[in-house]
N, C-alpha and C. Protein backbone atom coordinates (compact mmCIF):
# COMPACT_ATOMS: atom_id res chain seq x y z
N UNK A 1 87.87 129.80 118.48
CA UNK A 1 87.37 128.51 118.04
C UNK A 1 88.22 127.40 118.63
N UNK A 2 87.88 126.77 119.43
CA UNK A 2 88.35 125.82 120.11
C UNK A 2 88.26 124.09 119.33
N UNK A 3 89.20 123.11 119.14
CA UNK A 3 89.31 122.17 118.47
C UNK A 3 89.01 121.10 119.61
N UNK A 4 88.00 120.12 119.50
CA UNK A 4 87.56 118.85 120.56
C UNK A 4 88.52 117.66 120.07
N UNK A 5 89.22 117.27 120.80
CA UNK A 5 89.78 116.04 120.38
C UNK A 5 88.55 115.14 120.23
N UNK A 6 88.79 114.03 119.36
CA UNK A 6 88.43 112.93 118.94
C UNK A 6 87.41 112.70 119.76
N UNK A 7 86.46 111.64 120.31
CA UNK A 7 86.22 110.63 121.17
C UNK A 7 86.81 109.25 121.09
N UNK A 8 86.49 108.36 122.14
CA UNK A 8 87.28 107.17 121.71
C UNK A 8 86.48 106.37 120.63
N UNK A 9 85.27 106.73 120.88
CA UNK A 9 84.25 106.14 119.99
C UNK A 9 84.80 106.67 118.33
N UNK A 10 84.54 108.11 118.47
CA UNK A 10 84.97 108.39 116.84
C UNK A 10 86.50 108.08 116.43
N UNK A 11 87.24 107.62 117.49
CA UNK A 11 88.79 107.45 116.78
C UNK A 11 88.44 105.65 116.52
N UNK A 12 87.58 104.97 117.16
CA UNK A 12 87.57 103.49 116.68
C UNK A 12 87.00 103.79 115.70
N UNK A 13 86.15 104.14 115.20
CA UNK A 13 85.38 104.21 114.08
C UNK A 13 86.09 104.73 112.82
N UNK A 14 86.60 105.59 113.34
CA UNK A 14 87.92 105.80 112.13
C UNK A 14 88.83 105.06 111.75
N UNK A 15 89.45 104.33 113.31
CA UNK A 15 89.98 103.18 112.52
C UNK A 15 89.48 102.40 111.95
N UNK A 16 88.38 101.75 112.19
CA UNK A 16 87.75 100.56 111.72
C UNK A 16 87.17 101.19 110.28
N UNK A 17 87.01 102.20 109.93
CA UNK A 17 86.69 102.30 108.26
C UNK A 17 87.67 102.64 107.70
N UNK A 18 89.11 102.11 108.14
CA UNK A 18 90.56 102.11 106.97
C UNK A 18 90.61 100.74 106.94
N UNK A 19 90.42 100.08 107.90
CA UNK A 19 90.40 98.17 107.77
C UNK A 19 89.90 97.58 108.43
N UNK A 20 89.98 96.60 108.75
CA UNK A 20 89.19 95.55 109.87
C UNK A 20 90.37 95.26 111.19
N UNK A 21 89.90 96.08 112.42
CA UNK A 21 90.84 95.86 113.40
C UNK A 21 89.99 94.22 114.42
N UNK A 22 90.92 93.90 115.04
CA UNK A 22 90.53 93.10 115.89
C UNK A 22 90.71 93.96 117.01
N UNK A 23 89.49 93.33 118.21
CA UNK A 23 89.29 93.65 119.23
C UNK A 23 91.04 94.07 120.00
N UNK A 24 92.02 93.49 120.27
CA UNK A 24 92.97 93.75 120.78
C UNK A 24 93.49 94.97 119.75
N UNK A 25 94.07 95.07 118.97
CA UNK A 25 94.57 96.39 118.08
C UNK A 25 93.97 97.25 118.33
N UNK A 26 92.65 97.45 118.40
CA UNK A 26 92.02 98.74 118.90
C UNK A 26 91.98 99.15 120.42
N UNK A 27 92.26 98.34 121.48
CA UNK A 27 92.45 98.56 122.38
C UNK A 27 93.93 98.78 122.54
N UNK A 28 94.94 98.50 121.95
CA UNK A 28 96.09 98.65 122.14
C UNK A 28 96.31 100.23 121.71
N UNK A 29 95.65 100.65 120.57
CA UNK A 29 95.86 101.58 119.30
C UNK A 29 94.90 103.11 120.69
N UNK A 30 93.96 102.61 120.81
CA UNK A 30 93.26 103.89 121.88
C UNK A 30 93.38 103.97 123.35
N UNK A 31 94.69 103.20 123.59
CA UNK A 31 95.08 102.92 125.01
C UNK A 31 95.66 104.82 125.06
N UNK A 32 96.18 104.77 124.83
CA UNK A 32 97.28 106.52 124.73
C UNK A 32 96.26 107.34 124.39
N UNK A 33 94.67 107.40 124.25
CA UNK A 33 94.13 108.58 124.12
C UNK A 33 93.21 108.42 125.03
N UNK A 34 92.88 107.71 126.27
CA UNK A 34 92.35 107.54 127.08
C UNK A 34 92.13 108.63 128.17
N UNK A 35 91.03 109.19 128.31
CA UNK A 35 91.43 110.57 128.94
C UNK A 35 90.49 110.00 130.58
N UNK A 36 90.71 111.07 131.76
CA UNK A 36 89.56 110.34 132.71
C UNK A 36 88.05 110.33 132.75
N UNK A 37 87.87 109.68 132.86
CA UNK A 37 86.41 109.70 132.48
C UNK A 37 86.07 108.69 131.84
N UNK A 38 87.02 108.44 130.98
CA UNK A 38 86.83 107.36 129.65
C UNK A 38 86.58 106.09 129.64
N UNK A 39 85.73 105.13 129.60
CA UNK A 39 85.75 103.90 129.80
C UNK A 39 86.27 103.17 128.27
N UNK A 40 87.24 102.59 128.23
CA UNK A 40 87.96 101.84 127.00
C UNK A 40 87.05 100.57 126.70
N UNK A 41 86.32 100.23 127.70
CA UNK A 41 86.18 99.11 127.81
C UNK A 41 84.70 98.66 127.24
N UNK A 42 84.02 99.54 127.41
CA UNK A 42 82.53 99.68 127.30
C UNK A 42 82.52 100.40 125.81
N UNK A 43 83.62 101.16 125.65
CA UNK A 43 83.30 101.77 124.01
C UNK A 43 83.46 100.20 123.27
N UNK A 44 84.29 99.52 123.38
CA UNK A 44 85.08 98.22 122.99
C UNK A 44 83.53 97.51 122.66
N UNK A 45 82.77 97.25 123.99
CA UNK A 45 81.85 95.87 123.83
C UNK A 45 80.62 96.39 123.22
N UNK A 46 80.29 98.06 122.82
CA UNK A 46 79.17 98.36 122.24
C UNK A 46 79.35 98.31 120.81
N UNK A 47 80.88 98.26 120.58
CA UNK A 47 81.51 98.32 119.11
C UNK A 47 80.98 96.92 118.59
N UNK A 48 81.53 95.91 119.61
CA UNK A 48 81.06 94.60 119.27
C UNK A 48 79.96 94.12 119.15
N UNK A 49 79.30 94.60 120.13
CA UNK A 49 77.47 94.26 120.46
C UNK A 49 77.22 94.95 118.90
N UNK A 50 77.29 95.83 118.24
CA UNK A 50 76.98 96.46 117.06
C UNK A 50 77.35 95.49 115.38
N UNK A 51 78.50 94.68 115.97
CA UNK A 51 79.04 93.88 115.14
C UNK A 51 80.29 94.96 114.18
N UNK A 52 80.66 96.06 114.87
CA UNK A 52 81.56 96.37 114.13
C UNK A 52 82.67 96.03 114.33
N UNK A 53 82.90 95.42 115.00
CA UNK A 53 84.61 94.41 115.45
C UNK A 53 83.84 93.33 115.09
N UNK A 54 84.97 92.83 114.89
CA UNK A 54 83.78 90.79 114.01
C UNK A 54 85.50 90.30 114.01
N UNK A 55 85.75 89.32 114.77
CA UNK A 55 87.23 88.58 114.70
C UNK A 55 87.36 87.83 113.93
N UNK A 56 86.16 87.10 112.88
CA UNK A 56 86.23 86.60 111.74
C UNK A 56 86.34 87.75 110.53
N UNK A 57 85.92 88.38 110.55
CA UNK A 57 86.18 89.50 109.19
C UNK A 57 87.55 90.16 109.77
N UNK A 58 88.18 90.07 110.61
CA UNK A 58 89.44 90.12 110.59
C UNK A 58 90.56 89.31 110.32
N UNK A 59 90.20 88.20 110.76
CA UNK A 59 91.32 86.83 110.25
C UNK A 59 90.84 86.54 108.49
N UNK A 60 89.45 87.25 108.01
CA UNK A 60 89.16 87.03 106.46
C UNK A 60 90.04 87.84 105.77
N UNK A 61 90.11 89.17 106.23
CA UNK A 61 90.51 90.62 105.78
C UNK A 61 92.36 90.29 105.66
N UNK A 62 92.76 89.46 107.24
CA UNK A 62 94.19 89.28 106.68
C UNK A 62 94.67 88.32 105.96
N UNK A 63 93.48 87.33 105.54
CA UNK A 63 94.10 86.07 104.52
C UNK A 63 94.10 86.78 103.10
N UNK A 64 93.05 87.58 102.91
CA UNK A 64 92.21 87.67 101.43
C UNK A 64 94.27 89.10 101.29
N UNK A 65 94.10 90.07 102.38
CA UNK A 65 95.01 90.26 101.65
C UNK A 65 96.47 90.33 101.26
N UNK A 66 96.87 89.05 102.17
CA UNK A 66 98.48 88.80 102.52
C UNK A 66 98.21 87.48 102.21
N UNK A 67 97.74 86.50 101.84
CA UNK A 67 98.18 85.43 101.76
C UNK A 67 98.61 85.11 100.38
N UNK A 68 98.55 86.02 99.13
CA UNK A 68 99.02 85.69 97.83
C UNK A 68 100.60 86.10 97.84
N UNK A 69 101.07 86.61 99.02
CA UNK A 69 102.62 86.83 99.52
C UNK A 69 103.35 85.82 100.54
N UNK A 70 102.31 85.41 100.94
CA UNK A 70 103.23 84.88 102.50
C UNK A 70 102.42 83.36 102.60
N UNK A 71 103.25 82.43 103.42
CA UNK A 71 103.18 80.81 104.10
C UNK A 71 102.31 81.17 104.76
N UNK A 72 101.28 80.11 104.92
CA UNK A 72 100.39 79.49 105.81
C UNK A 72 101.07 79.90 107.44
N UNK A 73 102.48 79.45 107.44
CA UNK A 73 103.42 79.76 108.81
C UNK A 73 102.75 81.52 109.54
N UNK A 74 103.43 82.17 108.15
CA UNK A 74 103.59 83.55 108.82
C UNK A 74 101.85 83.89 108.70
N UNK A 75 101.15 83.39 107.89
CA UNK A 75 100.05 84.07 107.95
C UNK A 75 98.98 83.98 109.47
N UNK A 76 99.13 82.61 109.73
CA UNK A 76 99.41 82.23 111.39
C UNK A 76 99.75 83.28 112.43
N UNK A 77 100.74 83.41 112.31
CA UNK A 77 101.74 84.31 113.04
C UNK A 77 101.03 86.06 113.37
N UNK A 78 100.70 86.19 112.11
CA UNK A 78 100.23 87.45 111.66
C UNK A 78 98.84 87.32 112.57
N UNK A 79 97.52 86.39 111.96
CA UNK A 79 96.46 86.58 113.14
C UNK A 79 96.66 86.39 114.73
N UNK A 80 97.75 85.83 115.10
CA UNK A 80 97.79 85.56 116.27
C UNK A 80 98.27 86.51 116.97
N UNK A 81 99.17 87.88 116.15
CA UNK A 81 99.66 88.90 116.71
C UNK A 81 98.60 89.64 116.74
N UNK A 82 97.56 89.51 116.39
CA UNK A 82 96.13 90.24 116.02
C UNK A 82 95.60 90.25 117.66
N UNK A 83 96.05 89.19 117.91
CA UNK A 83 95.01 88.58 119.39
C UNK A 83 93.88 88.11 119.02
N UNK A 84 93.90 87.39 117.56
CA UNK A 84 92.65 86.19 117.61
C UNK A 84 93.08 84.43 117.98
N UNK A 85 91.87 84.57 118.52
CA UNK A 85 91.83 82.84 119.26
C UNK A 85 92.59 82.04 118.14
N UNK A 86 93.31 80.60 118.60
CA UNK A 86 94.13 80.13 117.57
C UNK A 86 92.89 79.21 117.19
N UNK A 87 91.49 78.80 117.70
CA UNK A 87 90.82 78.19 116.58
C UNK A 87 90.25 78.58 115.73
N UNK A 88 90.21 80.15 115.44
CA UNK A 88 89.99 81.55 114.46
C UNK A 88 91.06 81.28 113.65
N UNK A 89 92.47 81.38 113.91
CA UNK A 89 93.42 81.01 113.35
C UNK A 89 93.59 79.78 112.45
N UNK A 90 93.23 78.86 113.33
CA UNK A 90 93.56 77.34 112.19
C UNK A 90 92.89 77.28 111.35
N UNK A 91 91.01 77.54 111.76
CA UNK A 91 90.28 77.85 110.83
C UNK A 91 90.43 78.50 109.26
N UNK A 92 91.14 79.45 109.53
CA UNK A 92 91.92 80.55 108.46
C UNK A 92 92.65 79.90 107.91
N UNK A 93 93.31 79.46 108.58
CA UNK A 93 94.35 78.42 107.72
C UNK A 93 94.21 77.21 107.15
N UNK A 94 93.07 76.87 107.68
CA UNK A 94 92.72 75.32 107.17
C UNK A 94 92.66 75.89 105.72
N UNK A 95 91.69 76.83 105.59
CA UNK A 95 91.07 77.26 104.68
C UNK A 95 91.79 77.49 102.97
N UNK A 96 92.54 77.88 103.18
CA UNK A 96 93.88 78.34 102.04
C UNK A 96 95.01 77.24 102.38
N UNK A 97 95.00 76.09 103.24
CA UNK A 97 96.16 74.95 103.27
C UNK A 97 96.31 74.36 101.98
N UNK A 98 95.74 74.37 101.10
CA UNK A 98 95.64 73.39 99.37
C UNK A 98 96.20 74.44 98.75
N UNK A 99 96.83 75.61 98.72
CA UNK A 99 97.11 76.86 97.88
C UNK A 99 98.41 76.80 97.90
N UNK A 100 99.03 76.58 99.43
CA UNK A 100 100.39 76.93 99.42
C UNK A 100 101.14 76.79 98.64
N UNK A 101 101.74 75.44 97.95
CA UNK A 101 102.23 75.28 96.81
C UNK A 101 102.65 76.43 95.86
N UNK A 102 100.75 76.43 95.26
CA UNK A 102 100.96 77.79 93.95
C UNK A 102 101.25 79.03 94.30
N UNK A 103 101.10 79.29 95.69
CA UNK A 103 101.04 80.52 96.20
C UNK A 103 102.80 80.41 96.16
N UNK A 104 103.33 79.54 97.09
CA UNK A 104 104.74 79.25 96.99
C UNK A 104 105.63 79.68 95.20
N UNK A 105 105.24 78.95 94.50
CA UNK A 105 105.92 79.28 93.56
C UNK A 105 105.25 80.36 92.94
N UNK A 106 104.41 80.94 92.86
CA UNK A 106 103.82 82.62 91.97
C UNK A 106 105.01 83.24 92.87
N UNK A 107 104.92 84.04 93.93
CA UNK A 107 105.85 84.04 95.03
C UNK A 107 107.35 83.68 94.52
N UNK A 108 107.66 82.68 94.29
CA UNK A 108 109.35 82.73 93.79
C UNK A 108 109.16 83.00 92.18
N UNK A 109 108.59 82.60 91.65
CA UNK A 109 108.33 83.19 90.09
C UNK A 109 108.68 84.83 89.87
N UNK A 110 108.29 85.23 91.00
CA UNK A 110 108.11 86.83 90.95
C UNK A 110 109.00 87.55 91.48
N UNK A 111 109.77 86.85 92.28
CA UNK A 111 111.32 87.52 92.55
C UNK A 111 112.03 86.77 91.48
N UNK A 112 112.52 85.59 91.70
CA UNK A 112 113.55 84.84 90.66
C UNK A 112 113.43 85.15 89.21
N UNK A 113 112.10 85.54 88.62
CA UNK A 113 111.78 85.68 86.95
C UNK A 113 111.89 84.33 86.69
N UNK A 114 111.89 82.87 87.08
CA UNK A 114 111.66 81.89 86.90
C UNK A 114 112.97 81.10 86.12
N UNK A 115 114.06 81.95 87.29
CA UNK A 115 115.61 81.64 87.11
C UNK A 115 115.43 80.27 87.87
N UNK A 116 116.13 79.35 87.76
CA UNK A 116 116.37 78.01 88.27
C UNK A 116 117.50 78.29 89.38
N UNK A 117 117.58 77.54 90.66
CA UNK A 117 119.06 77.66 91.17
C UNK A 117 119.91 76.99 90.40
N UNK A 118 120.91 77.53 90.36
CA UNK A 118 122.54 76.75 89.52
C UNK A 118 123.16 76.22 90.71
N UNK A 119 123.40 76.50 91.77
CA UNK A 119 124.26 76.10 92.67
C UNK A 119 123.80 75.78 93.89
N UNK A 120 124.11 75.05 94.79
CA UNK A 120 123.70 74.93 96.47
C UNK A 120 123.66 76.01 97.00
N UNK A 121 124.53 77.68 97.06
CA UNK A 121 123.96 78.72 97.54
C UNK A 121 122.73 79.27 96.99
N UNK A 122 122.94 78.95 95.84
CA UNK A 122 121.59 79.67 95.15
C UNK A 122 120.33 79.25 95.57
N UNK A 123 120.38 78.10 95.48
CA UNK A 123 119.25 77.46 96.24
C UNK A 123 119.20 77.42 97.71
N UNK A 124 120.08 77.90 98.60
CA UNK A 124 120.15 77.77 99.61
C UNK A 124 119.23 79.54 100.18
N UNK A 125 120.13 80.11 99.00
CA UNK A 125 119.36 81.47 99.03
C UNK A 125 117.62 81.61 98.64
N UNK A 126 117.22 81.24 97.75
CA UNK A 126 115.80 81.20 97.42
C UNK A 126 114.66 80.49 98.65
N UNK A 127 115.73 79.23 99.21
CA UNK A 127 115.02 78.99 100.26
C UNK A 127 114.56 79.60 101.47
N UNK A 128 115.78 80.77 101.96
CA UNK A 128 115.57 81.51 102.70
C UNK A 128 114.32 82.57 102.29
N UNK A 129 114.87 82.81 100.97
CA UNK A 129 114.06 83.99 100.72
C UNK A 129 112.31 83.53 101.10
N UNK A 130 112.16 82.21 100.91
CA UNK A 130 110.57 81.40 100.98
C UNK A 130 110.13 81.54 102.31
N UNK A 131 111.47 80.88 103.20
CA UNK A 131 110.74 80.27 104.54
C UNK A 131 110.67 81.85 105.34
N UNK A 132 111.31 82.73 104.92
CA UNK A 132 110.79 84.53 105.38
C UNK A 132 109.89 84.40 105.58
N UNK A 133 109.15 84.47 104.39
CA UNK A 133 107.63 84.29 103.95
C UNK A 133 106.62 83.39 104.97
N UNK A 134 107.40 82.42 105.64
CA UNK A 134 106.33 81.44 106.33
C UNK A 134 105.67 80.27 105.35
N UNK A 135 106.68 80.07 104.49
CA UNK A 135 106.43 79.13 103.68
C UNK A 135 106.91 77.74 104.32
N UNK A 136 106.30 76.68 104.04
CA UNK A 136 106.50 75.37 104.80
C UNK A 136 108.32 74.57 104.29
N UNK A 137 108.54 73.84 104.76
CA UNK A 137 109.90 73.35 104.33
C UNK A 137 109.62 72.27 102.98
N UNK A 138 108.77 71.61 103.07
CA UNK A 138 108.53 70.56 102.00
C UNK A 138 108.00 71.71 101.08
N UNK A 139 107.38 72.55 101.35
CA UNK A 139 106.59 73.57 99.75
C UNK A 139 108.16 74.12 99.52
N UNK A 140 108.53 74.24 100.00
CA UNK A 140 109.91 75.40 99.34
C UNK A 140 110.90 74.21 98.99
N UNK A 141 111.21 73.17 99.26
CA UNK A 141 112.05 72.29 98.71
C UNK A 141 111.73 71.92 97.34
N UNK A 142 110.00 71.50 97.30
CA UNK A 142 109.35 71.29 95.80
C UNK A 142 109.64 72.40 95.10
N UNK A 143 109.34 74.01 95.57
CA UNK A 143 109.47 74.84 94.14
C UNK A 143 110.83 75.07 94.06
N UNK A 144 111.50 75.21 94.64
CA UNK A 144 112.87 75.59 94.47
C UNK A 144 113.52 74.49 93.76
N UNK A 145 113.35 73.10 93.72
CA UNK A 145 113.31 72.15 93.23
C UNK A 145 112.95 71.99 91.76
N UNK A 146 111.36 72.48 91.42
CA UNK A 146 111.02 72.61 90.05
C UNK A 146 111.20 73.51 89.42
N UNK A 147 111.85 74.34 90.03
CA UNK A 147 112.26 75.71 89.17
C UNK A 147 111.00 76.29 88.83
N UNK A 148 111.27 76.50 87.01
CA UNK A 148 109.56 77.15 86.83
C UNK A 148 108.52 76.15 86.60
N UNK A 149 109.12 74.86 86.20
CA UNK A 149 107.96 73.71 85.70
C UNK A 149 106.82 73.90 87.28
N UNK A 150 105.71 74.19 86.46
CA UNK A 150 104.31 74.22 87.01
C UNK A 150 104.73 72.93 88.20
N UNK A 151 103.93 72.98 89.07
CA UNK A 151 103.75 71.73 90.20
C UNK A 151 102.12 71.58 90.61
N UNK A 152 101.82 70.69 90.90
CA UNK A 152 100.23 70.11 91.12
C UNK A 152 100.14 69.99 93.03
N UNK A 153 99.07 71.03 93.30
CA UNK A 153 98.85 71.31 94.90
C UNK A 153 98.89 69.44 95.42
């Protein structure tokens, strides 16, 4: 009994029903199983012609589920390592720009326990811990600033 490796077709398809890849990740991801014969390229644009690569349900897929962790900055960062267009990108971001704030402090609420800084390291520390995140400099000055008192986007 002999075992068939994959096709490239059935290994995209496998990926693409664990998450939403963008067109570049899947070409990067089935570059190494490329055998001769294989056209990478044509499995790629029938995937698309089908609508199962969609570069908007990918920049949706990474806001809806990293952005209740991370800055507008890194979330940026993150589609653009995707290899989606940056007006896919801003788009995304326009989108969730009024959140940062609350997102910012739920986010330090949830490491700190809604400890206040006492000191200039302390606060110097929480800030770091934010701008990791890709949190903006004015959002992390305000929460780190208000401690736990609520703040208005």
């Amino acid at each position: 009994m002999g075992f068939n490796a994959p096709s490239l077709k059935g290994r995209a398809l496998r990926l693409l029903s664990q998450r939403e890849h963008s067109r570049a990740e899947l070409q990067t991801k089935l570059a190494r199983h490329v055998q001769e014969g294989d056209d990478l390229a044509a499995v790629l644009d029938d995937l698309e012609a089908k609508d199962f690569i969609n570069a908007g349900r990918v920049a949706d897929s990474v806001v809806n589920r990293r952005s209740s962790r991370l800055g507008n900055r890194r979330l940026a960062q993150e589609l653009r390592s995707k290899g989606l267009h940056d007006d896919l990108v801003r788009e995304a971001i326009e989108r969730i720009a009024g959140t940062e704030t609350s997102r910012a402090q739920a986010v330090w609420r949830q490491r700190f326990a809604g400890r206040p800084a006492t000191t200039p390291q302390e606060a110097a520390r929480q800030m770091r811990f934010l701008a990791a995140r890709g949190f903006g400099g004015d959002v992390i000055r305000r929460v780190v600033r208000a401690g736990d008192e609520d703040i208005a986007d």
